[in-house]
C-alpha atoms as a PDB file:
ATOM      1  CA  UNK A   1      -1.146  16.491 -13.606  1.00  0.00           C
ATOM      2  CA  UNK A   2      -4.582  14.997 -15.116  1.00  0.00           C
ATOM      3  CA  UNK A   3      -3.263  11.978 -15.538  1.00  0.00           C
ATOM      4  CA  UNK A   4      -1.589  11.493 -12.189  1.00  0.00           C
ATOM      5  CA  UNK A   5      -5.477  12.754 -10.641  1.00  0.00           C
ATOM      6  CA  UNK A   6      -6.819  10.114 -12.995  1.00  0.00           C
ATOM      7  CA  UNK A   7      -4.699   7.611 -11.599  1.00  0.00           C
ATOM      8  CA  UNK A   8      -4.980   8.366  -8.027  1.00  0.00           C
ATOM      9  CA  UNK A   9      -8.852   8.329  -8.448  1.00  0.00           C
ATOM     10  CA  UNK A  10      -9.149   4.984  -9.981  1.00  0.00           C
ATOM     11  CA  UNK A  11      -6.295   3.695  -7.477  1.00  0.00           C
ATOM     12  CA  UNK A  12      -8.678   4.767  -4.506  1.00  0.00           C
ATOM     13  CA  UNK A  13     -11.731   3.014  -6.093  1.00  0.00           C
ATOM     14  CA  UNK A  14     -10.193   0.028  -5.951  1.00  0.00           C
ATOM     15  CA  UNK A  15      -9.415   0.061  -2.216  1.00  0.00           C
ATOM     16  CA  UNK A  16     -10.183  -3.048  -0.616  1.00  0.00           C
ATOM     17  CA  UNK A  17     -10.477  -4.421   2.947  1.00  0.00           C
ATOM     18  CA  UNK A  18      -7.044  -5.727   3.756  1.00  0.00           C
ATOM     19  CA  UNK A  19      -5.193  -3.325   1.497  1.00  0.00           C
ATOM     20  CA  UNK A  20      -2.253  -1.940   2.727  1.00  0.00           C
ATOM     21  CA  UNK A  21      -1.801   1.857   2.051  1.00  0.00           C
ATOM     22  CA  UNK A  22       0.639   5.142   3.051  1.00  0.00           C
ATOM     23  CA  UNK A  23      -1.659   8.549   3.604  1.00  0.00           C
ATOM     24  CA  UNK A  24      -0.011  11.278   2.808  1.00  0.00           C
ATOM     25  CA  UNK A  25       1.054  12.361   6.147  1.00  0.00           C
ATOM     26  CA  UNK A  26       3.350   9.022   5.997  1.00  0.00           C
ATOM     27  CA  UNK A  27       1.056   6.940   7.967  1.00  0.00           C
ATOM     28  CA  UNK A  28       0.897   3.214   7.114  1.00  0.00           C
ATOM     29  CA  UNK A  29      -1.701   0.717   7.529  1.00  0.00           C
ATOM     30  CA  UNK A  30      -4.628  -1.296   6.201  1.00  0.00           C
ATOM     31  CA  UNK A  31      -7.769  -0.987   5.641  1.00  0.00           C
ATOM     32  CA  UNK A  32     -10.128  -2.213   7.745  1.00  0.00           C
ATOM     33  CA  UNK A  33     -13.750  -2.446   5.864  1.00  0.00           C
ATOM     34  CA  UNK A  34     -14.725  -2.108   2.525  1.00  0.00           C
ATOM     35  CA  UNK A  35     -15.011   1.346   1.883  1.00  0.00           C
ATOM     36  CA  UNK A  36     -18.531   2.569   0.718  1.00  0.00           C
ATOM     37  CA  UNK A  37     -18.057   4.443  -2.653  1.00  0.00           C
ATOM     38  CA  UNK A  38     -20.429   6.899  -1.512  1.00  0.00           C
ATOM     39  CA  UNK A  39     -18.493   8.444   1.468  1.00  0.00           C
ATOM     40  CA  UNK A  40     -15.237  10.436   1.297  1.00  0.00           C
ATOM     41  CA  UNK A  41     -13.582   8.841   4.317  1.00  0.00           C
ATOM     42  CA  UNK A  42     -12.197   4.897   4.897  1.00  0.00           C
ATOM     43  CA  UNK A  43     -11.277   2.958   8.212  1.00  0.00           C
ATOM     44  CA  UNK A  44      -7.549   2.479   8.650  1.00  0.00           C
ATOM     45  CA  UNK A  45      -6.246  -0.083  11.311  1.00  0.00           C
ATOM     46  CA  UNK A  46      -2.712   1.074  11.861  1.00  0.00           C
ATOM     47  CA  UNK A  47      -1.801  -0.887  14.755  1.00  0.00           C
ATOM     48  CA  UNK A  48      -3.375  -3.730  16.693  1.00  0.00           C
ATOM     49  CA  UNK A  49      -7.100  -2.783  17.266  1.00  0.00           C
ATOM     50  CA  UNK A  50      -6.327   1.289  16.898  1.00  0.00           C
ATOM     51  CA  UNK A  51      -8.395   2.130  13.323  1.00  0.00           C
ATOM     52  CA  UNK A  52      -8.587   5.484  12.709  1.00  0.00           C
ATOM     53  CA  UNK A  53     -10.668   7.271  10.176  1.00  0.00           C
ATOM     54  CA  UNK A  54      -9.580   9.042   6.916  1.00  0.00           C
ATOM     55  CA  UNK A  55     -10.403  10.995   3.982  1.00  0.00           C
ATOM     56  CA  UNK A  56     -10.015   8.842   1.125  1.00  0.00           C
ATOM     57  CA  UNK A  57      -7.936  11.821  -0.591  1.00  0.00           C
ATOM     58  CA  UNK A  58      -5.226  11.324   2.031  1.00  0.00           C
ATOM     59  CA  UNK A  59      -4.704   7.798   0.541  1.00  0.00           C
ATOM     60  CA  UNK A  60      -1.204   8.428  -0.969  1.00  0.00           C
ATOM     61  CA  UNK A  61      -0.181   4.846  -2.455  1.00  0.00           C
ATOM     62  CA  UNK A  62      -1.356   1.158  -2.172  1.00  0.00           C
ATOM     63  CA  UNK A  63       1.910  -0.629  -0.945  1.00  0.00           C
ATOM     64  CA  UNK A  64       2.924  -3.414  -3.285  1.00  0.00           C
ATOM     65  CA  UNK A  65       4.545  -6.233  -1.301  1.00  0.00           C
ATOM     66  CA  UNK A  66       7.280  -7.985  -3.339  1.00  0.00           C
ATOM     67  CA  UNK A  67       6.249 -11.373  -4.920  1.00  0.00           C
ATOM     68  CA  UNK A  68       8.035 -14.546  -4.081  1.00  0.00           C
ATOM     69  CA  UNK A  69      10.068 -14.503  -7.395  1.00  0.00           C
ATOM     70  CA  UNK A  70      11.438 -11.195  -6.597  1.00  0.00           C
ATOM     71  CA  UNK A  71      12.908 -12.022  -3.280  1.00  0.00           C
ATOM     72  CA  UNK A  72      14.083 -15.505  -4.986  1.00  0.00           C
ATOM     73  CA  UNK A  73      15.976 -12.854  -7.119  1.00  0.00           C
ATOM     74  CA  UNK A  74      17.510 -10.704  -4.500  1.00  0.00           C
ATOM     75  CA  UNK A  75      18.403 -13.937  -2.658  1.00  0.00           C
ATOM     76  CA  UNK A  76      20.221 -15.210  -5.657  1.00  0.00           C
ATOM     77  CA  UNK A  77      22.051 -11.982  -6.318  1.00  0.00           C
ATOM     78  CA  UNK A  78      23.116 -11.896  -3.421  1.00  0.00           C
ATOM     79  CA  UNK A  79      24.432 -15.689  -3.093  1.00  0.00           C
ATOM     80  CA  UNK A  80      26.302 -15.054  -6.670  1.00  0.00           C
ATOM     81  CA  UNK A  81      27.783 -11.877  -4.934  1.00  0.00           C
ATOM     82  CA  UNK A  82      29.393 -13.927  -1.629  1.00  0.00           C
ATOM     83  CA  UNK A  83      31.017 -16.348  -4.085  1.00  0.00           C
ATOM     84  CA  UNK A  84      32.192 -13.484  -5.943  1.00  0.00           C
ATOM     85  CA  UNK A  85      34.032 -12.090  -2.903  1.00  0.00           C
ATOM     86  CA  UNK A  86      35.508 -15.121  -1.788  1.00  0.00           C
END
């Protein structure tokens, strides 16, 4: 449990404006500014102009989008398995 507290603190000190994130209530968006290491809250924009305001605490995950080579590899799996079936 330290470990996954350690982790979660360093992951929210390196939030970033433009990050995307999931709060723990399942709510995704992006940040909107750079959050000030001094406060205990960031800006969330979570749909076109709506940004709501958080506690950094309820900052579940940073969302990883897949990189380019990873859909490449989906997209070849997926050719191989059409050829397969035909």
């Amino acid at each position: 449990q330290q470990k996954k507290a350690k982790e979660h603190g360093a992951m929210l000190e390196e939030l970033n404006k433009n990050d995307k994130i999931i709060t723990g209530s399942g709510i995704y968006g992006k940040i909107d500014q750079k959050p000030d290491p001094t406060e205990d809250f960031v800006f969330v924009e979570i749909a076109d102009k709506t940004v709501i305001k958080i506690l950094k605490s309820q900052v579940s995950e940073m969302v990883k989008l897949p990189s380019k080579k990873t859909k490449e590899d989906k997209k070849e799996k997926n050719d191989k398995k059409e050829k397969e079936t035909k």
